[in-house]
PDB file of N, CA and C in Angstrom:
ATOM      1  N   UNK A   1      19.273  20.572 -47.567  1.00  0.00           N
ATOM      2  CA  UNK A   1      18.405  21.711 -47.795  1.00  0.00           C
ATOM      3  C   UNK A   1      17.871  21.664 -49.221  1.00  0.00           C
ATOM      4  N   UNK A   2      16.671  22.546 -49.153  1.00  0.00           N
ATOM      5  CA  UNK A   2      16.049  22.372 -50.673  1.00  0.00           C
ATOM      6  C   UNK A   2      15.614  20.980 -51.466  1.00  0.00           C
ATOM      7  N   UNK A   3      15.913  19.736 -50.702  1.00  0.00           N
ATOM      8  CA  UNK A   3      15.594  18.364 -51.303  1.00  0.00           C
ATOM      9  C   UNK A   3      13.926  18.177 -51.665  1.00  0.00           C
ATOM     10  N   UNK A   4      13.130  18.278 -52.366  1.00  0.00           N
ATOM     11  CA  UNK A   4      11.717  17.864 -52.035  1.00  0.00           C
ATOM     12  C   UNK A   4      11.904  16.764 -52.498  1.00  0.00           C
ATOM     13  N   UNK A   5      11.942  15.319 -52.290  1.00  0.00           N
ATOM     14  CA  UNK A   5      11.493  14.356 -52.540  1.00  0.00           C
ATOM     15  C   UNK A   5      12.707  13.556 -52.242  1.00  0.00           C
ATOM     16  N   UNK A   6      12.439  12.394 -51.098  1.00  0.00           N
ATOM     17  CA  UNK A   6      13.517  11.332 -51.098  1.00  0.00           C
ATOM     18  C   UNK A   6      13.152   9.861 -51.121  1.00  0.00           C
ATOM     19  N   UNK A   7      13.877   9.640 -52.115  1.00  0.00           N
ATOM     20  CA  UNK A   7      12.675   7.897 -52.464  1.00  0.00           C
ATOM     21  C   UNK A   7      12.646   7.046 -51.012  1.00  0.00           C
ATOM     22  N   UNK A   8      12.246   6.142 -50.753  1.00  0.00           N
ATOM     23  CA  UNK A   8      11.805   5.563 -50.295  1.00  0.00           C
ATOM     24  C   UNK A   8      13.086   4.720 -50.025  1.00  0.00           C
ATOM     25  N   UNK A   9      13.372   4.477 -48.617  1.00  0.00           N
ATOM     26  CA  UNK A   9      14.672   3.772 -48.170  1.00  0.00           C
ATOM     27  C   UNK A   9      16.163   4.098 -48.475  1.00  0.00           C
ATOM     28  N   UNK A  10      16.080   5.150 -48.732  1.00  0.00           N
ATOM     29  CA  UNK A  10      17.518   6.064 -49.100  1.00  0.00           C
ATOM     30  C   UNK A  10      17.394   7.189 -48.393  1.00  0.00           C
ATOM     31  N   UNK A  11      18.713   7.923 -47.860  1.00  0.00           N
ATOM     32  CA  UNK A  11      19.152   8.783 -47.203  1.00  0.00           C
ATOM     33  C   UNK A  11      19.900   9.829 -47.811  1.00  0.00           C
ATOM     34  N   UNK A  12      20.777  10.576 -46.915  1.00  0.00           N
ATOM     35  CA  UNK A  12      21.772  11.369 -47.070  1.00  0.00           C
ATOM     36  C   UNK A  12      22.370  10.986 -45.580  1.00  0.00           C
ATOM     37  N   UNK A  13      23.836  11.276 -46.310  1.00  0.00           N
ATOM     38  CA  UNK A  13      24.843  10.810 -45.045  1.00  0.00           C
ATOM     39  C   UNK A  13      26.180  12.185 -44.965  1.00  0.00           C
ATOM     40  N   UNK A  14      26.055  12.957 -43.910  1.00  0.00           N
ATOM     41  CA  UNK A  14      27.167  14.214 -43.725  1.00  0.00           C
ATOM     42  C   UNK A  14      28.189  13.746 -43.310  1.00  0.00           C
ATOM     43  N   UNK A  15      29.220  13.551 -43.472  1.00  0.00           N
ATOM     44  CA  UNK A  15      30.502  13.092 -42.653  1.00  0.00           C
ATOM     45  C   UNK A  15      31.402  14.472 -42.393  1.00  0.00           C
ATOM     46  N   UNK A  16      31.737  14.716 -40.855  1.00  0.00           N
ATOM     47  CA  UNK A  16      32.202  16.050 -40.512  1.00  0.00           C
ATOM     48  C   UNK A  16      33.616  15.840 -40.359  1.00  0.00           C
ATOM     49  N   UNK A  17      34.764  16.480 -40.372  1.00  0.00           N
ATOM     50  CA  UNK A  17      36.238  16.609 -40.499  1.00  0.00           C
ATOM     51  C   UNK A  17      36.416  15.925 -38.723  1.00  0.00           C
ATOM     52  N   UNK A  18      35.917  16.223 -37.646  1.00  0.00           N
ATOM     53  CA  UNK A  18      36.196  15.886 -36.073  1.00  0.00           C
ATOM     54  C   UNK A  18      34.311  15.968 -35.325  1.00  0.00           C
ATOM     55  N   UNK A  19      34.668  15.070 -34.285  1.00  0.00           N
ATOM     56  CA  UNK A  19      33.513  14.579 -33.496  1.00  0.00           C
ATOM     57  C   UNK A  19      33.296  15.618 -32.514  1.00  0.00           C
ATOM     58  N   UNK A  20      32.179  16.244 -32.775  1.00  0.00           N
ATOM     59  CA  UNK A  20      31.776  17.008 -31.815  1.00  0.00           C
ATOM     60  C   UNK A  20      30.384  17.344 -31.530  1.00  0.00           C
ATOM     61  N   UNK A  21      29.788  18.299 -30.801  1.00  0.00           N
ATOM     62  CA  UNK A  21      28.226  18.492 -30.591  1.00  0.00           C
ATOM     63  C   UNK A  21      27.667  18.959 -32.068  1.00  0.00           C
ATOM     64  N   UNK A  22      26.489  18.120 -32.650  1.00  0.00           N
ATOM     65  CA  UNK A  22      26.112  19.062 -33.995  1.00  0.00           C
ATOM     66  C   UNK A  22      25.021  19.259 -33.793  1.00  0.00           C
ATOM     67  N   UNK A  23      23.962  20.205 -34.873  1.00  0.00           N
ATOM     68  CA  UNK A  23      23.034  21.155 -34.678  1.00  0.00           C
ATOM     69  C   UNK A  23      22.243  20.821 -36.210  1.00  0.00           C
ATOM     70  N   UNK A  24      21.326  20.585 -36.546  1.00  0.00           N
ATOM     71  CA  UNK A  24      20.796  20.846 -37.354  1.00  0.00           C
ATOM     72  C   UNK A  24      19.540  21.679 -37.256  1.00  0.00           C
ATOM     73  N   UNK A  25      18.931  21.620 -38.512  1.00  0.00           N
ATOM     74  CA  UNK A  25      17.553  23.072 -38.575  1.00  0.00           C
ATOM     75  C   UNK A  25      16.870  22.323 -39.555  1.00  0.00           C
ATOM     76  N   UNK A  26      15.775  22.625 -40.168  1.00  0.00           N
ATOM     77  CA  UNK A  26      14.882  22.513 -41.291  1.00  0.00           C
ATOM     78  C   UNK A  26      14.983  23.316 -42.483  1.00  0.00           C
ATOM     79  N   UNK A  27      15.297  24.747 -41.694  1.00  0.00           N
ATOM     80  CA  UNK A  27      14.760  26.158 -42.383  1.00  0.00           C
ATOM     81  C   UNK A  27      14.511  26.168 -43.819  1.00  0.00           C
ATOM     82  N   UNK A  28      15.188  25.512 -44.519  1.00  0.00           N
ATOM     83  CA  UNK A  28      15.070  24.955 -45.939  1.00  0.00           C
ATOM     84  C   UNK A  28      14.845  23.830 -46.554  1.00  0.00           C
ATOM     85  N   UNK A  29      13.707  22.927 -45.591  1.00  0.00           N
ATOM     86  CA  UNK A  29      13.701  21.754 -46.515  1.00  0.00           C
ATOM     87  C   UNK A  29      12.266  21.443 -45.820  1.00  0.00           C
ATOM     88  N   UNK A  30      11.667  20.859 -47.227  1.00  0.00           N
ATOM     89  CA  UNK A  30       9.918  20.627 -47.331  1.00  0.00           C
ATOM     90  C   UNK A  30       9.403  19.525 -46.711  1.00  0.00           C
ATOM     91  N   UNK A  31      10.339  18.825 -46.437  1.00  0.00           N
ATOM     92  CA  UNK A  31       9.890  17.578 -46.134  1.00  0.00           C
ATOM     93  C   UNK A  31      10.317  16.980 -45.108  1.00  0.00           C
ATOM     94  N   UNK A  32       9.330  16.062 -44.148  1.00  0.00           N
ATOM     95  CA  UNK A  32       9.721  15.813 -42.789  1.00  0.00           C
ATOM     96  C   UNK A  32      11.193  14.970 -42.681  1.00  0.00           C
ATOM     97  N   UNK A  33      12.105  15.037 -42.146  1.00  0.00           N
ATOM     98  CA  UNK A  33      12.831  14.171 -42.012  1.00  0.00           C
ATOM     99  C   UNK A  33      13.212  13.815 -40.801  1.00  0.00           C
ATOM    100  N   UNK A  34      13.798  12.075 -40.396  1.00  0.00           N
ATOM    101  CA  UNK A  34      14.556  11.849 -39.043  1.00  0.00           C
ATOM    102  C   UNK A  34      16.081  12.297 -39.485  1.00  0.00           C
ATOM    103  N   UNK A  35      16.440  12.825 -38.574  1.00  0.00           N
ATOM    104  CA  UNK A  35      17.675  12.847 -38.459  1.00  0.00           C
ATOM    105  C   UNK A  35      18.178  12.227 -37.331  1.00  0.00           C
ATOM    106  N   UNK A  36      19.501  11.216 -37.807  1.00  0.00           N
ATOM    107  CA  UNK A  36      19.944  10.366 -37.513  1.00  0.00           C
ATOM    108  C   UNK A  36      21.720  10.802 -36.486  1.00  0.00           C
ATOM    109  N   UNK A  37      22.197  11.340 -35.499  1.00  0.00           N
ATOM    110  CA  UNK A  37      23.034  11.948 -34.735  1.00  0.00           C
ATOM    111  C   UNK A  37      23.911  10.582 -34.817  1.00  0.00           C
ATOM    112  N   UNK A  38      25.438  10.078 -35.274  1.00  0.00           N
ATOM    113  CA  UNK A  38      26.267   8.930 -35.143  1.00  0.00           C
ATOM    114  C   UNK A  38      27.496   9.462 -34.247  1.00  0.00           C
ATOM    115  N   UNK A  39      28.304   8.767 -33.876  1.00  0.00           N
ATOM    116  CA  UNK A  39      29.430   9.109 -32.977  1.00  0.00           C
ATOM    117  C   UNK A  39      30.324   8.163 -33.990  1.00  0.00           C
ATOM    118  N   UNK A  40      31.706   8.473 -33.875  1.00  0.00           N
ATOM    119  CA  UNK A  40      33.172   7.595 -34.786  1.00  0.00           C
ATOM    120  C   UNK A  40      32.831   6.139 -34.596  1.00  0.00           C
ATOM    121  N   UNK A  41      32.266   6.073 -33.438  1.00  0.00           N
ATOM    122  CA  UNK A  41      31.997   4.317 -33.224  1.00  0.00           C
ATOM    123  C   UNK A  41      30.673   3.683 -33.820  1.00  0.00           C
ATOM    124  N   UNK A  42      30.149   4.577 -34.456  1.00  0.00           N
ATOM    125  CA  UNK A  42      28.804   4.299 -35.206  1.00  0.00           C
ATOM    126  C   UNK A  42      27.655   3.582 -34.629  1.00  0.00           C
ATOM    127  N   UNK A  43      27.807   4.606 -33.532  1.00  0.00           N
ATOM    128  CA  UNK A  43      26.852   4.402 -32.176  1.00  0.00           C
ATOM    129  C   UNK A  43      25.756   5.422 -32.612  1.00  0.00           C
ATOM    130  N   UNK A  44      24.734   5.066 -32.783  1.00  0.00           N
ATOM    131  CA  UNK A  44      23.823   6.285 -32.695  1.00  0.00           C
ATOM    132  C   UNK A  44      23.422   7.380 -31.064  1.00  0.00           C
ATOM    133  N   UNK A  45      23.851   8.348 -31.254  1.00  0.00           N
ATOM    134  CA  UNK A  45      23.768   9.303 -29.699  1.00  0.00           C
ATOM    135  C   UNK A  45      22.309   9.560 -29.848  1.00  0.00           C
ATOM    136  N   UNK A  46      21.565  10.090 -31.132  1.00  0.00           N
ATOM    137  CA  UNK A  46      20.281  10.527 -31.177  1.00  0.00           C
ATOM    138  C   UNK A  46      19.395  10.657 -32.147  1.00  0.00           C
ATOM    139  N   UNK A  47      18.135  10.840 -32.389  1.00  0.00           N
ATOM    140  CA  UNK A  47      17.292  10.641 -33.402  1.00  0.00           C
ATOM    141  C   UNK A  47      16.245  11.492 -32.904  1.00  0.00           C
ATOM    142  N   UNK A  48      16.325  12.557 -34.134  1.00  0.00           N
ATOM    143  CA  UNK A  48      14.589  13.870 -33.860  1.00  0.00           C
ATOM    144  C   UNK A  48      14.390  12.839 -35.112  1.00  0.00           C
ATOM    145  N   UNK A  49      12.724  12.692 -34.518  1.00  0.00           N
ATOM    146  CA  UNK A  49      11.663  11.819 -35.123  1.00  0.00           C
ATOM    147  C   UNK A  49      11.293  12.759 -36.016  1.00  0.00           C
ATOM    148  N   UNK A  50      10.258  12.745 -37.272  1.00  0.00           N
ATOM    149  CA  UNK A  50       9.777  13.637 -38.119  1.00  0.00           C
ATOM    150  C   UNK A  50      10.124  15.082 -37.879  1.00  0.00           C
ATOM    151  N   UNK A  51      11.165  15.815 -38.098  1.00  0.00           N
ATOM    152  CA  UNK A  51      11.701  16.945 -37.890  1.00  0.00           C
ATOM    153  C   UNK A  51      10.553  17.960 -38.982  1.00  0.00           C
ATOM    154  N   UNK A  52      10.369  18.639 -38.369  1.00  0.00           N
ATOM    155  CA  UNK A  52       9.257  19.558 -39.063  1.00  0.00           C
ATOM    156  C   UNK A  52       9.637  20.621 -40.525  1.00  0.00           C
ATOM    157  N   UNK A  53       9.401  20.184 -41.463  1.00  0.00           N
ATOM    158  CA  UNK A  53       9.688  21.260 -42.842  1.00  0.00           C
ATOM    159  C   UNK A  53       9.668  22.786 -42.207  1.00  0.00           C
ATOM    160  N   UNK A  54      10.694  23.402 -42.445  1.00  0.00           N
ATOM    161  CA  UNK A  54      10.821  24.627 -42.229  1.00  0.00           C
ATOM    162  C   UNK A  54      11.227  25.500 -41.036  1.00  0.00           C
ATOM    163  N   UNK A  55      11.470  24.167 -40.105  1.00  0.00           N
ATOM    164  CA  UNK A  55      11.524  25.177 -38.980  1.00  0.00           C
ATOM    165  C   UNK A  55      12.986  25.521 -38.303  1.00  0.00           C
ATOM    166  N   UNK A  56      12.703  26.283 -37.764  1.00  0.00           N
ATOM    167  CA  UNK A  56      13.719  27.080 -37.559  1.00  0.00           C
ATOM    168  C   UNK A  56      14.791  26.686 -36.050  1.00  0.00           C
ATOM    169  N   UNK A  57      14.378  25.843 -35.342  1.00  0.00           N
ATOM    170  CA  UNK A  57      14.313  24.604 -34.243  1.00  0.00           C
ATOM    171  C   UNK A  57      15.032  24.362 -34.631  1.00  0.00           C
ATOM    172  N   UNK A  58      16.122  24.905 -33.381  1.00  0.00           N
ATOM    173  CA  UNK A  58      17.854  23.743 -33.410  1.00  0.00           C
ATOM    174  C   UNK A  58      17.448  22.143 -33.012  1.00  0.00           C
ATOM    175  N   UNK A  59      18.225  21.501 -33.801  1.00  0.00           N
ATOM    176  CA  UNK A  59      18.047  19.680 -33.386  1.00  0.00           C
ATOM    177  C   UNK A  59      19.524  19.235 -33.259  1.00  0.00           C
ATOM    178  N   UNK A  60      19.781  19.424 -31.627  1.00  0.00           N
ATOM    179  CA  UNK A  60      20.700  19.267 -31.371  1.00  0.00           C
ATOM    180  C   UNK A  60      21.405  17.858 -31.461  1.00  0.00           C
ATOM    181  N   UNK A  61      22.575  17.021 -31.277  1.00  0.00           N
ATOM    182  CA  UNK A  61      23.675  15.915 -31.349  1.00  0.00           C
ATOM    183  C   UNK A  61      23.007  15.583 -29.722  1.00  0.00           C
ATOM    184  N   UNK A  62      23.237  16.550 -29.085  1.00  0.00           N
ATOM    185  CA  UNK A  62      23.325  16.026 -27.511  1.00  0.00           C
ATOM    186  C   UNK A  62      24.433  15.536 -27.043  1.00  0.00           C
ATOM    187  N   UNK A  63      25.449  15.133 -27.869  1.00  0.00           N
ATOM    188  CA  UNK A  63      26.345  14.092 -27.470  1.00  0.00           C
ATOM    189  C   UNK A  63      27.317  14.386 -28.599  1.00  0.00           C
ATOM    190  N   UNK A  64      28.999  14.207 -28.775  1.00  0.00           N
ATOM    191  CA  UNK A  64      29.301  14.411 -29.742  1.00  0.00           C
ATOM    192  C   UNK A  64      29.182  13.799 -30.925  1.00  0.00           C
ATOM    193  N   UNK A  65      28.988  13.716 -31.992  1.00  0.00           N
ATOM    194  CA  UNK A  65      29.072  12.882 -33.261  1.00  0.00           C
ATOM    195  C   UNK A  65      29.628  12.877 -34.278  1.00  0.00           C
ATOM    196  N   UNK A  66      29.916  12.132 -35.334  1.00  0.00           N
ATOM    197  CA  UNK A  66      31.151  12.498 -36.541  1.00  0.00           C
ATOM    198  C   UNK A  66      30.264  12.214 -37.727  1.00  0.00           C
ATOM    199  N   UNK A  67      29.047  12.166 -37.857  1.00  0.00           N
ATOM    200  CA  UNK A  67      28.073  11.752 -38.648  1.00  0.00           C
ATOM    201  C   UNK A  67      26.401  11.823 -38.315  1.00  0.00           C
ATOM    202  N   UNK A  68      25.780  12.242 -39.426  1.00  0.00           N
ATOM    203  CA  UNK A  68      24.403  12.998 -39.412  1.00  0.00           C
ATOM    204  C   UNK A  68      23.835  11.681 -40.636  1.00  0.00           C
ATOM    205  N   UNK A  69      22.353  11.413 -40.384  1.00  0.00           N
ATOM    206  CA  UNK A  69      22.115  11.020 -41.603  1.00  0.00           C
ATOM    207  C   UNK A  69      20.536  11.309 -41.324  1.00  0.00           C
ATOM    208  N   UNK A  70      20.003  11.761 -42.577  1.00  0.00           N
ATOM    209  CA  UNK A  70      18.723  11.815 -42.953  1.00  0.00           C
ATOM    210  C   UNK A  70      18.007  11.150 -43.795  1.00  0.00           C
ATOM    211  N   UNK A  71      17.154  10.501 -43.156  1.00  0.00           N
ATOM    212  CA  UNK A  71      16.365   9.600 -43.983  1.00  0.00           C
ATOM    213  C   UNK A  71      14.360  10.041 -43.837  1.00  0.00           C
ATOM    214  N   UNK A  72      13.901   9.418 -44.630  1.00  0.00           N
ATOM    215  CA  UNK A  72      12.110  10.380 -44.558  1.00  0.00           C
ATOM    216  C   UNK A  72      12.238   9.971 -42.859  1.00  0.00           C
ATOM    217  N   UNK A  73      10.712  10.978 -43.244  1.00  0.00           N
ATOM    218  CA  UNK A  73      10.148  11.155 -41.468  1.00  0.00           C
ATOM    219  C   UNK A  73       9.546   9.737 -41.260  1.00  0.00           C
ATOM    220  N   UNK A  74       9.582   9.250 -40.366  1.00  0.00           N
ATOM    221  CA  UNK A  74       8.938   7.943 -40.243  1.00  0.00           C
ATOM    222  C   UNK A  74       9.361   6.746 -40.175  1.00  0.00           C
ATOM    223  N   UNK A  75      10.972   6.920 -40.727  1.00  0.00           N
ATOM    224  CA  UNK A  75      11.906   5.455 -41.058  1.00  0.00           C
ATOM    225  C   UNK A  75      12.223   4.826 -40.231  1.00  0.00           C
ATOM    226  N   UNK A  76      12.598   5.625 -39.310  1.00  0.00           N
ATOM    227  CA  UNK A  76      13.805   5.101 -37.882  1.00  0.00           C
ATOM    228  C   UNK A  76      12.154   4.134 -37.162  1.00  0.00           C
ATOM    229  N   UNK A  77      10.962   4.747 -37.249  1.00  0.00           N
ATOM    230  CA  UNK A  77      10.000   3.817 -36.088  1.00  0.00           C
ATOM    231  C   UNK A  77       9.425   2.370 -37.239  1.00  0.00           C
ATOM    232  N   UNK A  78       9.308   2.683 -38.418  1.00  0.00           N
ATOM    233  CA  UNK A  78       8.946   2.026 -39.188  1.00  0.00           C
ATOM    234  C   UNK A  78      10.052   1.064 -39.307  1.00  0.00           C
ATOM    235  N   UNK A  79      11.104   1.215 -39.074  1.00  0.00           N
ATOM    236  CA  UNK A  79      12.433  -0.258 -39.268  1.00  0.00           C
ATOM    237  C   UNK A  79      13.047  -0.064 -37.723  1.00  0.00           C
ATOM    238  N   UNK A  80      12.764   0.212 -36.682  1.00  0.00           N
ATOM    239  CA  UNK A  80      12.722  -0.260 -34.878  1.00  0.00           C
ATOM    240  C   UNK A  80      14.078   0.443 -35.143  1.00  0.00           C
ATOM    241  N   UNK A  81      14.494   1.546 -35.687  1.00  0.00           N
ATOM    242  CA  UNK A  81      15.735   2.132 -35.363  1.00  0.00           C
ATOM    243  C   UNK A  81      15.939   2.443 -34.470  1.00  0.00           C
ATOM    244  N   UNK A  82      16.782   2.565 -32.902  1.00  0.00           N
ATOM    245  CA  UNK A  82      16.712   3.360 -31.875  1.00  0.00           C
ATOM    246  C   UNK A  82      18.147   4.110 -31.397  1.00  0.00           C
ATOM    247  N   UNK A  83      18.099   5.024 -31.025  1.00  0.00           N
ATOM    248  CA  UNK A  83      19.365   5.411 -29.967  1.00  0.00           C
ATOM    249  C   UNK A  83      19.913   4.368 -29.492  1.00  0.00           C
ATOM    250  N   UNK A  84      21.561   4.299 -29.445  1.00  0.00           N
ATOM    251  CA  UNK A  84      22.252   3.058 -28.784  1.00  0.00           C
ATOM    252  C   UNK A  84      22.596   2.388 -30.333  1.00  0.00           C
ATOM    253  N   UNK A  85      21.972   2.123 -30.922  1.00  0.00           N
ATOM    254  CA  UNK A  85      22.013   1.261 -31.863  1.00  0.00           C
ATOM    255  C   UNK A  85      22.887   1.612 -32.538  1.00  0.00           C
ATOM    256  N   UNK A  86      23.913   0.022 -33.582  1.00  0.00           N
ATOM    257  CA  UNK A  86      25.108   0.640 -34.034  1.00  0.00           C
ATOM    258  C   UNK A  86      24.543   0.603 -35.886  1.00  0.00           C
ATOM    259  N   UNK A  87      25.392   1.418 -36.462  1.00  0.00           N
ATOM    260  CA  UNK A  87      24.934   1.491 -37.694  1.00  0.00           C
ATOM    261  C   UNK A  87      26.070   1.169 -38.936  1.00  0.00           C
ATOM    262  N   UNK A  88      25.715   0.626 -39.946  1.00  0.00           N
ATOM    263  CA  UNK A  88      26.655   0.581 -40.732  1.00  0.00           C
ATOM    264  C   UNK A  88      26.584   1.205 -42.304  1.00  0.00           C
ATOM    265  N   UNK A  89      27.778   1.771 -42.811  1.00  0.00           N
ATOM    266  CA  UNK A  89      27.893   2.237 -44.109  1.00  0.00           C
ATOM    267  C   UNK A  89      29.206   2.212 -44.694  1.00  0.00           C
TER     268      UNK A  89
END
Protein backbone atom coordinates (compact mmCIF):
# COMPACT_ATOMS: atom_id res chain seq x y z
CA UNK A 1 0.00 0.00 0.00
CA UNK A 2 0.97 3.60 -0.60
CA UNK A 3 4.13 2.44 -2.91
CA UNK A 4 4.14 4.95 -5.99
CA UNK A 5 6.91 3.79 -7.89
CA UNK A 6 8.51 0.25 -8.37
CA UNK A 7 11.67 0.07 -10.45
CA UNK A 8 11.67 -1.96 -13.06
CA UNK A 9 12.12 -5.87 -12.43
CA UNK A 10 11.74 -5.85 -8.68
CA UNK A 11 8.89 -6.81 -6.53
CA UNK A 12 7.54 -7.22 -3.13
CA UNK A 13 7.23 -10.62 -1.64
CA UNK A 14 4.44 -11.28 1.59
CA UNK A 15 5.22 -14.46 3.28
CA UNK A 16 2.05 -15.51 5.53
CA UNK A 17 2.52 -17.61 8.99
CA UNK A 18 0.04 -20.88 7.19
CA UNK A 19 -1.36 -21.65 3.59
CA UNK A 20 -4.58 -20.65 3.00
CA UNK A 21 -7.22 -18.72 0.63
CA UNK A 22 -5.78 -14.94 0.34
CA UNK A 23 -7.46 -11.73 -0.75
CA UNK A 24 -5.92 -8.78 -1.83
CA UNK A 25 -7.36 -5.05 -2.81
CA UNK A 26 -5.71 -1.94 -4.36
CA UNK A 27 -7.57 0.55 -2.16
CA UNK A 28 -4.26 2.20 -1.46
CA UNK A 29 -1.90 1.90 -4.07
CA UNK A 30 -1.37 4.12 -7.39
CA UNK A 31 -0.03 1.93 -9.42
CA UNK A 32 -1.08 -1.03 -11.53
CA UNK A 33 0.23 -4.12 -10.21
CA UNK A 34 0.24 -8.18 -11.03
CA UNK A 35 -0.19 -9.93 -8.23
CA UNK A 36 1.41 -13.03 -8.07
CA UNK A 37 -0.92 -15.95 -5.66
CA UNK A 38 2.19 -18.95 -4.62
CA UNK A 39 1.28 -22.16 -2.71
CA UNK A 40 4.37 -23.82 -0.02
CA UNK A 41 5.38 -25.70 -3.19
CA UNK A 42 6.05 -22.52 -5.09
CA UNK A 43 3.51 -23.37 -7.51
CA UNK A 44 1.88 -20.39 -8.71
CA UNK A 45 -2.29 -20.97 -8.07
CA UNK A 46 -2.90 -17.39 -9.69
CA UNK A 47 -2.13 -14.11 -11.28
CA UNK A 48 -4.68 -10.74 -11.53
CA UNK A 49 -3.01 -9.14 -14.54
CA UNK A 50 -2.68 -5.20 -14.11
CA UNK A 51 -4.76 -4.94 -10.90
CA UNK A 52 -6.33 -1.53 -11.05
CA UNK A 53 -4.90 1.54 -8.62
CA UNK A 54 -7.44 2.03 -6.12
CA UNK A 55 -9.87 -0.30 -6.28
CA UNK A 56 -11.70 -1.65 -3.98
CA UNK A 57 -12.06 -5.36 -5.88
CA UNK A 58 -11.25 -8.37 -3.82
CA UNK A 59 -8.36 -10.38 -5.85
CA UNK A 60 -8.86 -13.46 -4.62
CA UNK A 61 -5.86 -16.76 -4.09
CA UNK A 62 -8.61 -19.07 -5.50
CA UNK A 63 -6.62 -21.75 -4.17
CA UNK A 64 -4.68 -21.80 -0.98
CA UNK A 65 -1.27 -20.01 -0.88
CA UNK A 66 1.66 -19.20 1.57
CA UNK A 67 2.95 -16.35 -0.60
CA UNK A 68 1.79 -13.13 -2.57
CA UNK A 69 4.17 -11.25 -4.74
CA UNK A 70 3.79 -8.00 -6.56
CA UNK A 71 5.55 -6.97 -9.28
CA UNK A 72 4.47 -3.75 -12.02
CA UNK A 73 1.41 -4.32 -14.11
CA UNK A 74 2.60 -5.92 -17.16
CA UNK A 75 5.54 -8.25 -15.91
CA UNK A 76 4.06 -11.64 -15.60
CA UNK A 77 2.94 -11.23 -19.83
CA UNK A 78 6.07 -9.37 -20.65
CA UNK A 79 8.48 -12.40 -19.11
CA UNK A 80 5.59 -15.51 -20.25
CA UNK A 81 4.87 -15.83 -16.46
CA UNK A 82 1.86 -18.16 -16.12
CA UNK A 83 -0.30 -20.03 -13.53
CA UNK A 84 1.18 -23.59 -12.89
CA UNK A 85 4.48 -22.22 -13.09
CA UNK A 86 7.05 -22.85 -10.31
CA UNK A 87 8.87 -19.91 -8.86
CA UNK A 88 11.94 -19.29 -7.05
CA UNK A 89 13.31 -16.99 -4.14
Amino acid sequence: MDVNHMPENRGMLFIFNHQQKLSFWMANTPLPLDIIFVNKQKKIVRIHHNAVPFSKKNLPSGKPALYAVETNGGFCVAHDIEEGMKIAF
